[in-house]
Protein backbone atom coordinates (compact mmCIF):
# COMPACT_ATOMS: atom_id res chain seq x y z
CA UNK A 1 144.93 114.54 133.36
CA UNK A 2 144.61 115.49 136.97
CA UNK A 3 144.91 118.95 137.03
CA UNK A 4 143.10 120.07 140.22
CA UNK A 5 141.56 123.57 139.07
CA UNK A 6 140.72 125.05 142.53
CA UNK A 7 140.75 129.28 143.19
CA UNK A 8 141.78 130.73 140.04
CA UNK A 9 141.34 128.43 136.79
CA UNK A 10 143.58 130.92 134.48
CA UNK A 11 146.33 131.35 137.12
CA UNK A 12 146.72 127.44 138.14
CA UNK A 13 146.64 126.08 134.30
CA UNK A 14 149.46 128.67 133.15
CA UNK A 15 151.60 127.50 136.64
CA UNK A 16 151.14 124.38 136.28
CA UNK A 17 152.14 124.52 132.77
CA UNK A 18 155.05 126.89 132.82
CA UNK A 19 157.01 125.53 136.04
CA UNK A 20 158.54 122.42 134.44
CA UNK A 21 159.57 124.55 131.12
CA UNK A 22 160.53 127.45 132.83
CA UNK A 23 162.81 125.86 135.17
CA UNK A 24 165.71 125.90 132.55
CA UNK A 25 164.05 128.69 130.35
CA UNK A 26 163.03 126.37 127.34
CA UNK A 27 159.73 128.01 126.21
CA UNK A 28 158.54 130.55 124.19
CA UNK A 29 156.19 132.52 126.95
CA UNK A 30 154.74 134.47 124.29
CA UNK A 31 151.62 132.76 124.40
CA UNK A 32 150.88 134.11 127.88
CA UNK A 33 149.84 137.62 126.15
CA UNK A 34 146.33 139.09 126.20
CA UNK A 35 144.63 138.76 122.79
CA UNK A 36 141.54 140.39 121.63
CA UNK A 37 138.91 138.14 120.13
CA UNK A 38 136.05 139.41 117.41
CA UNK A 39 133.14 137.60 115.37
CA UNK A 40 134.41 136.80 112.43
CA UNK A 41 131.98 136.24 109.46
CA UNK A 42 134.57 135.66 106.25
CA UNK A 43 132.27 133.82 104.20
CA UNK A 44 133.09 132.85 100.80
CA UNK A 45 130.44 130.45 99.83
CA UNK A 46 127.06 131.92 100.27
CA UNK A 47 125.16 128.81 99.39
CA UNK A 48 127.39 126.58 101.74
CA UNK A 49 126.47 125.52 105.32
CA UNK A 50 127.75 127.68 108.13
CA UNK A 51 128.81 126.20 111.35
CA UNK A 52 129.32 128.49 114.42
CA UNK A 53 131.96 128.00 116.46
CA UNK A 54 131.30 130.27 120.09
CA UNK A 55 134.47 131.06 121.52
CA UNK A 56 136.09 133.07 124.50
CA UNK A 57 137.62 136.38 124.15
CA UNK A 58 141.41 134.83 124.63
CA UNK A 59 140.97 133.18 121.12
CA UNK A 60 142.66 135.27 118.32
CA UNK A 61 142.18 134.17 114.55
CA UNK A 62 143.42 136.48 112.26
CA UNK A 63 140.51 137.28 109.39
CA UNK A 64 142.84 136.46 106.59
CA UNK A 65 143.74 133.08 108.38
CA UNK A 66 139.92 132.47 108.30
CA UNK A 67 139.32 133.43 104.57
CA UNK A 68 141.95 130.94 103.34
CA UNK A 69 140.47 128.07 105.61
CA UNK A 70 136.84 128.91 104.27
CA UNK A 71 138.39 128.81 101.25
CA UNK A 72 140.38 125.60 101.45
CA UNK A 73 136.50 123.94 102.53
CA UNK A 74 135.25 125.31 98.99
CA UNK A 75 138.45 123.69 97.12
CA UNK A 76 138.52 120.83 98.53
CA UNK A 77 134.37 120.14 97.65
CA UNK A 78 133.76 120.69 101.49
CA UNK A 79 130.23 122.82 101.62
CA UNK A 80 131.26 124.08 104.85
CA UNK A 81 131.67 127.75 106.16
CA UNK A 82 133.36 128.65 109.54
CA UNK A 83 132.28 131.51 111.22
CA UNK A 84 133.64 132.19 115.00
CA UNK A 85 131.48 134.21 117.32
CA UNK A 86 133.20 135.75 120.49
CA UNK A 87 132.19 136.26 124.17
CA UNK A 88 134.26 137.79 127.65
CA UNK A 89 135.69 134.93 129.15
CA UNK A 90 135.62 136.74 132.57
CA UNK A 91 137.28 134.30 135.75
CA UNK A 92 135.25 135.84 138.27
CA UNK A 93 131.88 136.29 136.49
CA UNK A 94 129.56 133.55 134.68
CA UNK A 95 128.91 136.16 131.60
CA UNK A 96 130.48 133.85 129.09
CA UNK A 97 128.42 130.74 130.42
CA UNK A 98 125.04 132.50 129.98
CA UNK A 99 125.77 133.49 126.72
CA UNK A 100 126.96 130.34 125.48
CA UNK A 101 124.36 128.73 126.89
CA UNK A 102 121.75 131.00 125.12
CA UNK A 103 123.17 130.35 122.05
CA UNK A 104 123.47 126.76 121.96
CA UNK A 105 119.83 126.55 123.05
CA UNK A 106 118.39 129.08 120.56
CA UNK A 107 120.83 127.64 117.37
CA UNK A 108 123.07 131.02 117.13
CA UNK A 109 125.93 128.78 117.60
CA UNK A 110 126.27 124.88 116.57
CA UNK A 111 129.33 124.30 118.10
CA UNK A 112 131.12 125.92 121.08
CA UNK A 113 134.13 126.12 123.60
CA UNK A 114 132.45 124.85 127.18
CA UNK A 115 135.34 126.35 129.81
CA UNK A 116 138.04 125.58 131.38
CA UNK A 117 136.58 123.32 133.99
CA UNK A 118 136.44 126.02 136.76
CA UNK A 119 135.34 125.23 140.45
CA UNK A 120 132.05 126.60 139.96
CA UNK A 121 131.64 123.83 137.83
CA UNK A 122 130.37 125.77 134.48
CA UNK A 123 130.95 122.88 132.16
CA UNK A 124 128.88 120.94 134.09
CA UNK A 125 126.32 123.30 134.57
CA UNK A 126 125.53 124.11 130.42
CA UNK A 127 125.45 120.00 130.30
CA UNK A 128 122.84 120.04 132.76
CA UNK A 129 120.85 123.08 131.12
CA UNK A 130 119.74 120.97 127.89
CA UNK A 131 122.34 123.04 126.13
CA UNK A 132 125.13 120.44 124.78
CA UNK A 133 123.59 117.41 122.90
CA UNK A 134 124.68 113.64 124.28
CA UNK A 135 126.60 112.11 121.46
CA UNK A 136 126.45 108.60 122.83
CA UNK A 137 124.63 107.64 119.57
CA UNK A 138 126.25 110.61 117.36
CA UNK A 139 129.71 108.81 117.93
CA UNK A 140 128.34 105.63 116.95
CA UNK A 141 127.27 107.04 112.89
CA UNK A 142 130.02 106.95 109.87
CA UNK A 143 130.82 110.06 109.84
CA UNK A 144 130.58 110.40 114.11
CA UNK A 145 133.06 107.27 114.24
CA UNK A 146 135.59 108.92 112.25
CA UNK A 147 135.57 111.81 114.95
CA UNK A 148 135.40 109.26 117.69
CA UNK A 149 138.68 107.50 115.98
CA UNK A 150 140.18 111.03 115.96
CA UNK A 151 141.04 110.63 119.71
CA UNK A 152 142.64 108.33 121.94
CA UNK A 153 139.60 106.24 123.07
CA UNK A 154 140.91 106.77 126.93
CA UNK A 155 139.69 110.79 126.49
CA UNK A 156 136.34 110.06 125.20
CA UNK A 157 136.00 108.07 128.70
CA UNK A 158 137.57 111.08 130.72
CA UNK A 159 134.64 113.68 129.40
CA UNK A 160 131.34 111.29 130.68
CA UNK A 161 129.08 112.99 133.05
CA UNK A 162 126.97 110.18 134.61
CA UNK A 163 127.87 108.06 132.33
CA UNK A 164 126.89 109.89 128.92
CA UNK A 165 129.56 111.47 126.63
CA UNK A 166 128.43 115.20 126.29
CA UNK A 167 131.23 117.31 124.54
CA UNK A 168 134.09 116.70 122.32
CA UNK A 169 137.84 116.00 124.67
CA UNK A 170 140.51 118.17 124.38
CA UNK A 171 144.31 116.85 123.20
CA UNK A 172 146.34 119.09 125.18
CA UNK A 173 148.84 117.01 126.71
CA UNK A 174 151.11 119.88 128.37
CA UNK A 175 149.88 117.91 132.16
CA UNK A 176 151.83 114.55 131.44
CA UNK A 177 151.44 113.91 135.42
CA UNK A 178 154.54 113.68 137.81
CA UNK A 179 158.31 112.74 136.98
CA UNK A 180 161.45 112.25 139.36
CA UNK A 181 164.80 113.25 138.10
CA UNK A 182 167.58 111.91 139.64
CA UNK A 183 171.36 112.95 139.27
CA UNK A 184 173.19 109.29 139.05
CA UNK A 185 176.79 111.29 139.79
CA UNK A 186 175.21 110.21 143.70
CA UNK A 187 172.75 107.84 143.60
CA UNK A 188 173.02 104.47 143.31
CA UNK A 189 171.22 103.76 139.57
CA UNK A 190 170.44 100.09 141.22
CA UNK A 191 168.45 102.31 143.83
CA UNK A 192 166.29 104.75 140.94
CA UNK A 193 165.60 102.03 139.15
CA UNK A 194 164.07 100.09 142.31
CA UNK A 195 162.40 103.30 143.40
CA UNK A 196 158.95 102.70 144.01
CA UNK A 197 157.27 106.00 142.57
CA UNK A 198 156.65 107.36 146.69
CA UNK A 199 157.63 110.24 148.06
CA UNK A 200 159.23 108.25 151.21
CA UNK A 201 161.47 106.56 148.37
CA UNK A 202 163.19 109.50 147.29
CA UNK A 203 163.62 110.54 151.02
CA UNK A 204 165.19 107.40 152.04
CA UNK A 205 167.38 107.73 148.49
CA UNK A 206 168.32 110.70 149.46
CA UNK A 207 169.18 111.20 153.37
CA UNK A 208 171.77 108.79 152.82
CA UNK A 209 173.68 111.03 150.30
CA UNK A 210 176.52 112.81 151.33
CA UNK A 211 175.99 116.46 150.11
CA UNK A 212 178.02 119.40 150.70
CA UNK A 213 176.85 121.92 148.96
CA UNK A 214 175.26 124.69 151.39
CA UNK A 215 173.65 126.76 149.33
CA UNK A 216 171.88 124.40 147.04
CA UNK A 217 169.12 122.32 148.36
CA UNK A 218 169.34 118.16 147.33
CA UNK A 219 165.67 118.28 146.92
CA UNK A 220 163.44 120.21 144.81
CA UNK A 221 159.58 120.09 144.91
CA UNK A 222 157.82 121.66 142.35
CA UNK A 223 154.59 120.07 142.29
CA UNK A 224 151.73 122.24 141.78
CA UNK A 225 148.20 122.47 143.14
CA UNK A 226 147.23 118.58 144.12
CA UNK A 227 149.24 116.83 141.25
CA UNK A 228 150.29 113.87 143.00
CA UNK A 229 147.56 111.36 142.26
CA UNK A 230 150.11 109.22 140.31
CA UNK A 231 152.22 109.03 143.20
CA UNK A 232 149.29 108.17 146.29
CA UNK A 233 146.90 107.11 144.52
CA UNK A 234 144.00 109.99 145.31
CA UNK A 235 142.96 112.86 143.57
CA UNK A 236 141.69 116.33 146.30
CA UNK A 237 138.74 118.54 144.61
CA UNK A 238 135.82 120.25 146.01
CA UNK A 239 137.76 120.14 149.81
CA UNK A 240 137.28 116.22 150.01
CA UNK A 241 139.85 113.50 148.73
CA UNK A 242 139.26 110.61 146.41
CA UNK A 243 141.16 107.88 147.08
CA UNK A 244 141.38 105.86 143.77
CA UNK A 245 142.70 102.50 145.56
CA UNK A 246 139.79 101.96 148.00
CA UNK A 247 137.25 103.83 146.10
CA UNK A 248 136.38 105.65 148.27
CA UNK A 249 135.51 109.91 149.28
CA UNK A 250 136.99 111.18 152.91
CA UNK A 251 138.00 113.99 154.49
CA UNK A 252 141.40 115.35 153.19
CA UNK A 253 142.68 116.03 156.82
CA UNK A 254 141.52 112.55 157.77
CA UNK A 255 143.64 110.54 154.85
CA UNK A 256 146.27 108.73 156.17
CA UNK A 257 147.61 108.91 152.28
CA UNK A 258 147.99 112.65 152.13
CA UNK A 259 149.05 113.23 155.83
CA UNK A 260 151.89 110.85 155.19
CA UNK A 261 152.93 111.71 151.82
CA UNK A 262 153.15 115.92 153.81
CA UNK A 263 154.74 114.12 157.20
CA UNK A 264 157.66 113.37 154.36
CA UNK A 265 158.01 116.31 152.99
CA UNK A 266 158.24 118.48 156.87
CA UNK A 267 160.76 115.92 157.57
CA UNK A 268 162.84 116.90 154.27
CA UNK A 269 162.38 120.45 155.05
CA UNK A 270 163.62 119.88 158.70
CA UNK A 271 166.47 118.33 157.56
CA UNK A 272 167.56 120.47 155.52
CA UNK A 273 167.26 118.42 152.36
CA UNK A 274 165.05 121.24 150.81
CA UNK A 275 163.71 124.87 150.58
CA UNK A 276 161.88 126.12 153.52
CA UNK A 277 159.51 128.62 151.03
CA UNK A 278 158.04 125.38 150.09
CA UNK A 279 154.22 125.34 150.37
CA UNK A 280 153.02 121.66 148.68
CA UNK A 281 150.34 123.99 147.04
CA UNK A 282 151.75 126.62 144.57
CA UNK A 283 155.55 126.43 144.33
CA UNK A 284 157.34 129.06 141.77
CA UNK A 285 160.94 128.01 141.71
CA UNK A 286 163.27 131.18 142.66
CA UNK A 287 166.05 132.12 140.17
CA UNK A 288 168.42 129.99 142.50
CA UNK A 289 167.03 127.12 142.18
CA UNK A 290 166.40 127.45 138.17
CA UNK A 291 169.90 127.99 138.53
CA UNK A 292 170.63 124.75 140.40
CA UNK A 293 168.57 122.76 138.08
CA UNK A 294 170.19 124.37 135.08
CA UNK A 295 173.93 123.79 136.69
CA UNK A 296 172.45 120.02 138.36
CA UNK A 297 173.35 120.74 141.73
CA UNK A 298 170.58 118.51 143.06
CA UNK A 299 169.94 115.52 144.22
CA UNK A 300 166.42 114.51 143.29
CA UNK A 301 163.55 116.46 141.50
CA UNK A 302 159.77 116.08 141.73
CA UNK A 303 157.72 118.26 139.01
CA UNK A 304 154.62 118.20 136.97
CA UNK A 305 154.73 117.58 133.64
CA UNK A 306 156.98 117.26 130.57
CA UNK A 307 160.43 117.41 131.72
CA UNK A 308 162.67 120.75 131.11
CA UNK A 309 165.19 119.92 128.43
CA UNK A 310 168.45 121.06 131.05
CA UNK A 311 167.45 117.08 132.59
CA UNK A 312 168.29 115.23 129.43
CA UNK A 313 171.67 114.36 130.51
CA UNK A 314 173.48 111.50 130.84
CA UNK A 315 174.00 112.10 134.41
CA UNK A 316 170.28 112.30 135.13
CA UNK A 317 167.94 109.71 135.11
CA UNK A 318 164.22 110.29 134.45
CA UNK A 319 161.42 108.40 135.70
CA UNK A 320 158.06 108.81 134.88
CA UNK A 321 154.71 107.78 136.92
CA UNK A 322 152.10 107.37 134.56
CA UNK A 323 149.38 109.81 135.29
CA UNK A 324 145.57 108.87 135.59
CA UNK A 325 143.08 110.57 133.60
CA UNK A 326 141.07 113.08 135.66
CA UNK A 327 137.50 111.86 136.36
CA UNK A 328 136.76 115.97 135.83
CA UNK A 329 136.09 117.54 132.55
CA UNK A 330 138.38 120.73 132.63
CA UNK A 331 138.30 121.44 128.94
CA UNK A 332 136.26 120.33 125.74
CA UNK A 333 134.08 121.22 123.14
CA UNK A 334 129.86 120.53 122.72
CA UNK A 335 127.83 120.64 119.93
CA UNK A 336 123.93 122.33 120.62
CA UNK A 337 121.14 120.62 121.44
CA UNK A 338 118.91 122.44 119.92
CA UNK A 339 121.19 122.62 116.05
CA UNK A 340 119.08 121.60 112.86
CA UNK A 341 122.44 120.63 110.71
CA UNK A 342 123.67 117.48 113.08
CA UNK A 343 125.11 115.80 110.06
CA UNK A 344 126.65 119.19 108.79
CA UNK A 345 128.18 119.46 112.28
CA UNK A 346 129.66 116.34 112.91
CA UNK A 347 130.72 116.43 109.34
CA UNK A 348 132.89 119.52 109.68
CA UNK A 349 134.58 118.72 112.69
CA UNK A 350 135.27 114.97 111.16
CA UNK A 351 137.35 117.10 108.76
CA UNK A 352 138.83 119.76 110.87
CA UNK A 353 140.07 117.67 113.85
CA UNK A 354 141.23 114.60 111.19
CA UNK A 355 142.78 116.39 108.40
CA UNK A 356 146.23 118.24 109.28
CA UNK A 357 146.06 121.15 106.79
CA UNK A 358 142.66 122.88 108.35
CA UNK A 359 143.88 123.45 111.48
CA UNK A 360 147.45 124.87 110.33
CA UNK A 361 145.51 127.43 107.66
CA UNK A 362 143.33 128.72 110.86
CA UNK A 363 146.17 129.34 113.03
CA UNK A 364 149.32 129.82 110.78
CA UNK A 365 147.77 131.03 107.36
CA UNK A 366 149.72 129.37 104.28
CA UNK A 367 152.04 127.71 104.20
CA UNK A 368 155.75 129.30 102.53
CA UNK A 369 153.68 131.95 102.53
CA UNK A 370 152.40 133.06 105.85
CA UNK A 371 154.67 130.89 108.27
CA UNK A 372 157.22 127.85 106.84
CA UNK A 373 158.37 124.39 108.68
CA UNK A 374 162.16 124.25 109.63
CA UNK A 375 163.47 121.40 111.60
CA UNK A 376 159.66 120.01 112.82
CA UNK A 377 158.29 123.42 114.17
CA UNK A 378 156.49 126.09 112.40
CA UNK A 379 158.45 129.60 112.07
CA UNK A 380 157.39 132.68 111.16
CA UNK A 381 158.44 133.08 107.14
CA UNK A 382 161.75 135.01 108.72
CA UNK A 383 162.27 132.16 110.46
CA UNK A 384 161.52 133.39 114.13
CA UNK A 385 159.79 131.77 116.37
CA UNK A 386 155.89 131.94 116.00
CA UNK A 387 154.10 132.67 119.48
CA UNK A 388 152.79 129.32 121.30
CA UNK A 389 148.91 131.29 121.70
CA UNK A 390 148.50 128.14 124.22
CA UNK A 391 144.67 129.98 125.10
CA UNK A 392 143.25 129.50 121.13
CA UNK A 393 144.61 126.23 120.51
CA UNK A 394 142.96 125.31 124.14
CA UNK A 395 139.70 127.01 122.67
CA UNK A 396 139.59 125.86 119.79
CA UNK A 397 140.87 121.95 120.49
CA UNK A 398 143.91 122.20 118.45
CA UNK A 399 147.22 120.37 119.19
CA UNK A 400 147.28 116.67 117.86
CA UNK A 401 146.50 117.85 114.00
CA UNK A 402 148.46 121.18 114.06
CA UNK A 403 152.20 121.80 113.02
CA UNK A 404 154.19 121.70 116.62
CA UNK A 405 156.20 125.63 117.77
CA UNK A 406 159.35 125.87 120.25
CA UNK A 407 158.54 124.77 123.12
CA UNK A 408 155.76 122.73 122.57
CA UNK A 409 156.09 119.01 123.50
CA UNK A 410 155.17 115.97 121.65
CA UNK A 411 156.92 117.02 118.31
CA UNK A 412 158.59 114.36 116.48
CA UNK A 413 155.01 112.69 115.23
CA UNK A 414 152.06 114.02 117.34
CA UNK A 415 149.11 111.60 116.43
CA UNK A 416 151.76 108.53 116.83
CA UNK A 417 152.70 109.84 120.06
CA UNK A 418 149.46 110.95 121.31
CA UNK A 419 148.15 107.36 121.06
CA UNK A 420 151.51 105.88 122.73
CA UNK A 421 151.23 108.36 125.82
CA UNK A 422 147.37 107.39 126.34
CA UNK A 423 148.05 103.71 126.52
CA UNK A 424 149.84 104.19 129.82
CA UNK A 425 147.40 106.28 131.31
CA UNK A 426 145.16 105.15 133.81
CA UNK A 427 141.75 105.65 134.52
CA UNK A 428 140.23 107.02 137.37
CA UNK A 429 137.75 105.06 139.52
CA UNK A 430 135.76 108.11 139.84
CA UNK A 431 135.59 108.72 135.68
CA UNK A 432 132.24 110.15 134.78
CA UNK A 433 131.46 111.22 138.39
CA UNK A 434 130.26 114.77 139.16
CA UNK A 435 128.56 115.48 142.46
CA UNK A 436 126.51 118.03 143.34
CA UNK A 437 129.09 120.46 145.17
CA UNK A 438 126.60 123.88 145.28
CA UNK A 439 126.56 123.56 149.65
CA UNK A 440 130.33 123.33 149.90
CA UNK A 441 131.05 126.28 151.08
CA UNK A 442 134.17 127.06 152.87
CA UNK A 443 135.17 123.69 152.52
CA UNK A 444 137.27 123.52 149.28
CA UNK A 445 138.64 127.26 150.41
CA UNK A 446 139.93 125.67 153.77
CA UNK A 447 141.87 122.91 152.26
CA UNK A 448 143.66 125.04 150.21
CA UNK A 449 144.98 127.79 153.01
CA UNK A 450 145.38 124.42 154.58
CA UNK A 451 148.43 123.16 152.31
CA UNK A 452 148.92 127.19 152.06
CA UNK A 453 149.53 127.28 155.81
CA UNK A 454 152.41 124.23 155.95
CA UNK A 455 155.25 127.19 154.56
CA UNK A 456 154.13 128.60 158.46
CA UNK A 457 153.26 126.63 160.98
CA UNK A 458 154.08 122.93 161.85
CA UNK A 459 151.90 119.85 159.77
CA UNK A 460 149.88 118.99 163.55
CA UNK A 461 149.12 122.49 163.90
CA UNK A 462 147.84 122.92 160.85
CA UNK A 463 145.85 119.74 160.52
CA UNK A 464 144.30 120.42 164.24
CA UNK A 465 143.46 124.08 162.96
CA UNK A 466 142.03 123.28 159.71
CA UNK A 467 140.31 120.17 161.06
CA UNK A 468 138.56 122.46 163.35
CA UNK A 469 137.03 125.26 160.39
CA UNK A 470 136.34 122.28 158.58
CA UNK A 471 134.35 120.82 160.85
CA UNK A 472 132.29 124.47 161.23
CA UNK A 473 131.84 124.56 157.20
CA UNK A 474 129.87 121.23 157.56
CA UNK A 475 132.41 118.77 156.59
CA UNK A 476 130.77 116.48 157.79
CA UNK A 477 127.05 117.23 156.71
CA UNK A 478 128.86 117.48 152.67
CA UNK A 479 131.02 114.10 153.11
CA UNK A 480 127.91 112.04 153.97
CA UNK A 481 125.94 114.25 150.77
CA UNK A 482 128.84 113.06 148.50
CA UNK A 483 129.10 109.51 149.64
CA UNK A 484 125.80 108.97 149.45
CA UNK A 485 125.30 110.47 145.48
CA UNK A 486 128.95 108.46 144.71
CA UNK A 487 126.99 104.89 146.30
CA UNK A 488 124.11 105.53 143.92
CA UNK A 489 125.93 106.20 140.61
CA UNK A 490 128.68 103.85 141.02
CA UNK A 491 125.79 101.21 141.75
């Protein structure tokens, strides 16, 4: 989905994540800890292939997890070997990049983890080296179409660059795009269900409330980074804004979308109807208003993603906008270039992204044994909760064939519901798109203090302030360079 990955990749995909869950406390944050990957080389099978899978350093698999999955392989008649190799996934250097790039090219590692989609635009970059292979005809083989049919075909469209799929698409679906709650013991429910998925509809919805409570806002905002695309139709990245109706790139500060959608939002604030620590860029709800949202003293709601389990009420009605698949690639996973066992390659990951019991074994060990099912989730064998380790499932691509833990959504029957929820996503005009960003400068950095900069000064000043630095980072000069390489590839 859109997740809009601007300063700090690590920091923005753990807020975004944890705000909608942590606003009535209903996940298991132990998946936030620091874990210490190492190569593992458990081979059991000398005479079977090994496939390398290259990794970040916030992957943990335990050894004795992988010795029973390159066991399982052997049992099951499956020639295969797993072997993980590790490198520092540091944010503010390209170390991991390098290496990963070295080793796809020279055949160290067949398969590997390509980022998280950072604004320096890393993915793209090992794409463009003659690192990751283009599966276009890969996909289209027996044992490639199986792997194809292993995903929704909607994410396979979501990971082109120019056109060509390079890399394997992640199934995390923790960024299910934007919901409204609404608390029906004041609203109208002839008025939520005629809401028309704007920002301006909840205000109107709202203001005519009567709402005493003085301490409690009727409004909470708790969207994060630029996730409203579902709601006006645009997506912001790079300092520039894509507006998916008219198909067009513009200046942010020049949209008459996102200036409206923020004129609403001032006017909510000046009335009163919500916090004034708001910022429209990174909002961290305070323990008062967790508290409100636990208790429902509220009005309306606006959040990102899946909502927090305190909403299912029958007082509150939910209403989702579906989201539209990001025309980015944030997360997913290439095979080299440069590998001498294609077959072997696509083979193995055929097996370990189709069949369920791989992917458990890696992560959980065995089952009974190591970790047992109770009620839908996997438990530790005590029958405490296991750790979500959100960082290696993201590494290794594994959520829609892996046993669900607390906290997790999607968990009655993941594949089922995996192919339900991409049905209603959209696509994004812009799918497959990646310009060539490297002059931009200041640009992106400005439109973020920019929405930074509304919790301070009034929306004119700020537009009239940022319009100005904009203009001296070459807005301009990199709007025209964009427009012109978005005319030739959409031609």
């Amino acid at each position: 989905m859109n997740i809009s990955l601007q300063k700090v990749i690590s920091a923005a995909m753990i807020l975004a994540m944890a705000l909608p869950f942590a606003a009535c406390g209903s996940r298991n944050e132990s998946w936030a800890t620091e874990t210490t990957c190492s190569d593992s080389q458990i081979l059991v099978d000398p005479d079977a292939t090994v496939i390398t899978f290259a990794v970040p350093s916030f992957c943990h698999v335990e050894d004795s997890n992988l010795r029973l999955f390159n066991e399982e392989l052997i049992k099951d008649g499956y020639k295969y070997q797993l072997q993980i190799k590790c490198f520092e996934y540091n944010f503010e250097k390209n170390e991991y990049f390098e290496n990963v790039e070295k080793e796809l090219k020279n055949g160290n590692a067949e398969v590997a983890f390509l980022g998280l989609g950072d604004e320096d635009n890393n993915i793209y970059k090992l794409i463009n080296s003659g690192a990751v292979m283009n599966l276009d005809e890969v996909i289209t083989t027996d044992k490639g179409k199986a792997l194809y049919e292993a995903f929704p075909a909607p994410l396979w469209e979501a990971v082109k660059c120019n056109g060509h799929i390079f890399s394997i698409p992640q199934t995390n679906l923790d960024d299910q795009g934007i919901y409204a709650a609404f608390n029906k013991d004041y609203i109208n429910e002839e008025n939520i269900e005629n809401w028309d998925g704007s920002i301006d509809g909840i205000y109107k919805m709202i203001k005519n409330v009567e709402w005493n409570d003085k301490v409690a806002p009727r409004f909470q905002y708790l969207i994060t980074d630029y996730d409203f695309d579902g709601m006006i139709g645009c997506e912001i990245r790079d300092g520039l804004l894509y507006d998916y109706d008219a198909m067009k790139i513009e200046n942010a500060l020049e949209s008459e979308k996102l200036i409206n959608y923020l004129k609403v939002l001032e006017h909510m604030k000046k009335d009163g109807y919500m916090s004034g620590s708001v910022t429209y860029y990174q909002n961290t709800p305070s323990d008062a208003d967790l508290a409100n949202l636990e208790s429902g003293k509220f009005l309306a709601v606006l959040a990102t993603g899946e909502p927090a389990e305190c909403l299912y009420k029958n007082n509150i009605c939910i209403k989702k906008l579906p989201p539209f698949l990001s025309p980015r690639i944030n997360t997913s996973i290439g095979i080299s270039s440069n590998t001498v066992k294609l077959d072997a390659v696509v083979d193995f990951l055929r097996i370990f992204y189709t069949e369920e019991k791989y992917g458990n074994i890696l992560l959980y060990g065995k089952q009974d044994v190591d970790y047992m099912i109770k009620d839908g989730f996997a438990v530790k064998i005590d029958g405490t909760e296991m750790p979500y380790d959100f960082m290696t499932k993201v590494s290794l691509n594994l959520f829609v064939n892996l046993h669900p833990v607390k906290g997790e959504s999607f968990t009655v029957n993941r594949k089922d519901e995996y192919v339900a929820f991409y049905k209603k996503v959209k696509l994004s005009p812009f799918i497959g798109f990646e310009a060539d960003t490297t002059r931009y400068g200041d640009v992106s950095m400005n439109l973020d203090d920019f929405l930074c900069s509304l919790n301070g000064m009034s929306l004119d000043e700020a537009v009239n302030e940022y319009s100005q630095k904009q203009k001296t980072a070459g807005i301009d000069e990199y709007l025209s360079s964009v427009n012109k390489q978005w005319e030739t590839f959409h031609k």
